[in-house]
C-alpha atoms as a PDB file:
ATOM      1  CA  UNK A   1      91.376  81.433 122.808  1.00  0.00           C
ATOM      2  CA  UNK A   2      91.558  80.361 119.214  1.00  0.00           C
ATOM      3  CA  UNK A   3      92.934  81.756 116.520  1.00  0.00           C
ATOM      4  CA  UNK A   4      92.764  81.802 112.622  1.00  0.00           C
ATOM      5  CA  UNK A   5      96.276  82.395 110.559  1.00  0.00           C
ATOM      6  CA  UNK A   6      97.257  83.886 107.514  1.00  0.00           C
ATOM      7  CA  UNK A   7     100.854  83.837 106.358  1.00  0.00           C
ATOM      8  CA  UNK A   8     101.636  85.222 102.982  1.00  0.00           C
ATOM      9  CA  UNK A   9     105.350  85.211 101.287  1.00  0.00           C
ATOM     10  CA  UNK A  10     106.984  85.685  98.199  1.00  0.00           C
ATOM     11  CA  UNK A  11     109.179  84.217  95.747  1.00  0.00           C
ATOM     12  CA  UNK A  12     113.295  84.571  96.798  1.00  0.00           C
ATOM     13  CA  UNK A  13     114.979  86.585  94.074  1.00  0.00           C
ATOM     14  CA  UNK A  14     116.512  84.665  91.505  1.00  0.00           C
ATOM     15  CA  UNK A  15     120.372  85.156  92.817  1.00  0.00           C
ATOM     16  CA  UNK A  16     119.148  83.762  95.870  1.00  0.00           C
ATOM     17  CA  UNK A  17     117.500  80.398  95.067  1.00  0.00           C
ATOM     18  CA  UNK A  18     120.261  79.714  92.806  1.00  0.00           C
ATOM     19  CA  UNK A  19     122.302  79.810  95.644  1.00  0.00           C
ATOM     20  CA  UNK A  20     119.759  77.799  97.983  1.00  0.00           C
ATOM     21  CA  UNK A  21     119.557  75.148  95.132  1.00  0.00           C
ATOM     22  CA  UNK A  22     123.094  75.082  94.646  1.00  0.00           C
ATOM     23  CA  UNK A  23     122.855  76.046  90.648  1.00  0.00           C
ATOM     24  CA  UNK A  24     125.682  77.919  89.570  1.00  0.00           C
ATOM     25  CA  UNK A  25     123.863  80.743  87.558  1.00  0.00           C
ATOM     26  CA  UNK A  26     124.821  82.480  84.006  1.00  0.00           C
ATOM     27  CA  UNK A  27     123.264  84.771  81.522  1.00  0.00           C
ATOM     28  CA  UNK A  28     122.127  83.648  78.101  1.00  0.00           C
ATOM     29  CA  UNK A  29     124.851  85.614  76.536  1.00  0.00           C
ATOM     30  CA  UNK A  30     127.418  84.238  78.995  1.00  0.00           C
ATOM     31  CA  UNK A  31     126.545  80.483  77.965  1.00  0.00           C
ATOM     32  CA  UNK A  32     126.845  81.647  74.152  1.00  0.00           C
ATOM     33  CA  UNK A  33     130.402  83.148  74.739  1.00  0.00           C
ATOM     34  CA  UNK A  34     131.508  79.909  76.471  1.00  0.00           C
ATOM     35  CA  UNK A  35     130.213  77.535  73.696  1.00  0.00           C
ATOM     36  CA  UNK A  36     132.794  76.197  71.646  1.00  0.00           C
ATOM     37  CA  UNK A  37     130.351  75.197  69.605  1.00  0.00           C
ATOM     38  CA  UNK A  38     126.498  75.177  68.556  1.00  0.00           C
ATOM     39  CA  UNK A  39     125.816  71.973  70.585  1.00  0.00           C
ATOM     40  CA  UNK A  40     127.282  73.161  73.844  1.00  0.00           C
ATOM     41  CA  UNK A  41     125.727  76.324  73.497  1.00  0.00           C
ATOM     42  CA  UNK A  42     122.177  74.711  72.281  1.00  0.00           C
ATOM     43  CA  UNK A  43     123.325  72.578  75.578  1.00  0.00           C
ATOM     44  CA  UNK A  44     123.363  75.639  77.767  1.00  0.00           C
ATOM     45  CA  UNK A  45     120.184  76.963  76.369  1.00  0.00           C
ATOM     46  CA  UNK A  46     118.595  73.857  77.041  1.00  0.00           C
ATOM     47  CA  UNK A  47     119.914  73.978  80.827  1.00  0.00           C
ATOM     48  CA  UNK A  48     119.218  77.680  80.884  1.00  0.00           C
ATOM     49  CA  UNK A  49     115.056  77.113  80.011  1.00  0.00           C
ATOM     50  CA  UNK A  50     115.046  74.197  82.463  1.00  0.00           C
ATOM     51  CA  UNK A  51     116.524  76.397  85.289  1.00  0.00           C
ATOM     52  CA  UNK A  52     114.205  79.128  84.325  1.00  0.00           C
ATOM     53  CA  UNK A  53     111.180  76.376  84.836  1.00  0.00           C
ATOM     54  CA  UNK A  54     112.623  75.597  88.034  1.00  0.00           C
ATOM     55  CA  UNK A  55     112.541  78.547  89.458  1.00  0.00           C
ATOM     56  CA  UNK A  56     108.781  79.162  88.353  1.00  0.00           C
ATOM     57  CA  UNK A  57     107.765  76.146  90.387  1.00  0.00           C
ATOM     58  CA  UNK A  58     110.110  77.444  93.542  1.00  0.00           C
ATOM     59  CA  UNK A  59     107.051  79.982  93.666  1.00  0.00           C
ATOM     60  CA  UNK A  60     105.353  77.344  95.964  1.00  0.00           C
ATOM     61  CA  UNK A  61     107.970  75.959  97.802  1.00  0.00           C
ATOM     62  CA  UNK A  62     108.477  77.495 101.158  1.00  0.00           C
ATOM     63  CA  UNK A  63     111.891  76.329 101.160  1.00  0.00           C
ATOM     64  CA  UNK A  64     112.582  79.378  98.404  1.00  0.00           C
ATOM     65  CA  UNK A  65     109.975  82.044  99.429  1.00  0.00           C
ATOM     66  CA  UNK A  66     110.054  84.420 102.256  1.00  0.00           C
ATOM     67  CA  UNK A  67     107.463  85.719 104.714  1.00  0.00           C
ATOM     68  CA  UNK A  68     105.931  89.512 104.106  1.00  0.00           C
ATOM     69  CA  UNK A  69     102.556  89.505 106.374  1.00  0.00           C
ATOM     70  CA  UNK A  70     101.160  87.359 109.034  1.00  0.00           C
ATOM     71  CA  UNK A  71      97.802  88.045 110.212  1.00  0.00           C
ATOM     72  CA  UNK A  72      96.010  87.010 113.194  1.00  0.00           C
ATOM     73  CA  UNK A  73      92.203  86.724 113.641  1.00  0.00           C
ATOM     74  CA  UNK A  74      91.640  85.794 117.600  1.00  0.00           C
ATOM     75  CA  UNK A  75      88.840  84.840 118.560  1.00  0.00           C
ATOM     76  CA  UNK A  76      87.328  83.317 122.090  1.00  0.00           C
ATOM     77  CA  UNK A  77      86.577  78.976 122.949  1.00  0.00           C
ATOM     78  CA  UNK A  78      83.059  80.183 122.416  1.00  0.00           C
ATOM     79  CA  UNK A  79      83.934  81.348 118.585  1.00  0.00           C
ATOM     80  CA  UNK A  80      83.160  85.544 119.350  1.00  0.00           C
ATOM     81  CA  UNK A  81      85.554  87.943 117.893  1.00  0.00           C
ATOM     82  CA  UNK A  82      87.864  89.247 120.201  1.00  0.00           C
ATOM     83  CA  UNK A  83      90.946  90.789 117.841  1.00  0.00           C
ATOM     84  CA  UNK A  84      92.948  91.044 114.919  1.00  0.00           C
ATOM     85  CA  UNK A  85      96.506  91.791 114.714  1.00  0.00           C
ATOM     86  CA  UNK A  86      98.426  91.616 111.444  1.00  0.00           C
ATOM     87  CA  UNK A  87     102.651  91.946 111.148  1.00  0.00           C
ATOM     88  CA  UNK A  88     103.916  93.112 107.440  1.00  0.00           C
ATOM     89  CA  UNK A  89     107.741  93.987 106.216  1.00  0.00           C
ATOM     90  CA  UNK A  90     111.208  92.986 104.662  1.00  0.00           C
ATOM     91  CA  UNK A  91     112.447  91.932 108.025  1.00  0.00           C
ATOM     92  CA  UNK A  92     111.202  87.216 107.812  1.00  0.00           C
ATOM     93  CA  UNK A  93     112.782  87.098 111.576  1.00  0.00           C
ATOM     94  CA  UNK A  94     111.486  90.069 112.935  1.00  0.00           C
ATOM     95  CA  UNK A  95     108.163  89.079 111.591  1.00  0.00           C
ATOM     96  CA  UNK A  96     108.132  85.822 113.273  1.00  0.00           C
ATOM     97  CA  UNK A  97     109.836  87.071 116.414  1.00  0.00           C
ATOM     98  CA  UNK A  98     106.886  88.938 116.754  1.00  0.00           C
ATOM     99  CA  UNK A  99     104.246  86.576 115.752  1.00  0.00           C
ATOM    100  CA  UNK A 100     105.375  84.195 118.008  1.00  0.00           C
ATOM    101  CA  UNK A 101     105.679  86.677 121.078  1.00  0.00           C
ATOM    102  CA  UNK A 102     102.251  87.513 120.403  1.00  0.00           C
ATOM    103  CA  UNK A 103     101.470  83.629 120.502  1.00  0.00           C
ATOM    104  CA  UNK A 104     103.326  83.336 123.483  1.00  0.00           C
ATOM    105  CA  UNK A 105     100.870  86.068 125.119  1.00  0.00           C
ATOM    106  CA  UNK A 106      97.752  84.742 123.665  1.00  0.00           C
ATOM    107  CA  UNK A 107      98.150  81.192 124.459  1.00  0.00           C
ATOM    108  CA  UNK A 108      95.054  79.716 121.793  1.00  0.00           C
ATOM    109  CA  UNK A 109      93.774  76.231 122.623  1.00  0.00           C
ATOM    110  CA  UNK A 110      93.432  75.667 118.608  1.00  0.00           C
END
């Protein structure tokens, strides 16, 4: 058997990869009402856009994202359809549980 993969995630909220990255977060306003003055909080505005830039790019970093869907086209050594089986949900180690129970079963040469 062979099979063709498709695993599809989505970006961690932003509590969470501030956690993951170790970034202490705070609001805009929060930085303004710690300022002592208009270079620490022009500072903290500066870290604040960096951060948000940051966590753009963790988009596409698996490290930050989690897993939503896996689909599985399976097909036999001979390249003929033979199934399709697709796993979708909140649950990242359920998903893969199944998934690889399934892979277990199916065995695929590539």
């Amino acid at each position: 058997m062979r099979i063709v993969l498709d695993i599809e995630t989505i970006q961690a909220p932003r509590d969470e990869w501030a956690r993951l990255a170790g970034i202490a977060m705070q609001t805009e306003a929060e930085a303004w009402e710690r300022a002592e003055d208009l270079f620490t909080a022009t500072e903290a505005e500066q870290r604040r856009k960096s951060e948000d830039d940051l966590y753009e790019k963790s988009s596409f970093d698996g490290t930050f994202s989690r897993i939503v869907s896996i689909a599985v086209l399976v097909f036999t050594d001979a390249m003929e359809p033979h199934g399709a089986l697709a796993w979708y949900g909140g649950n990242e180690k359920e998903l893969l549980r199944q998934f690889w129970a399934k892979l277990g079963q199916v065995r695929p040469s590539l």
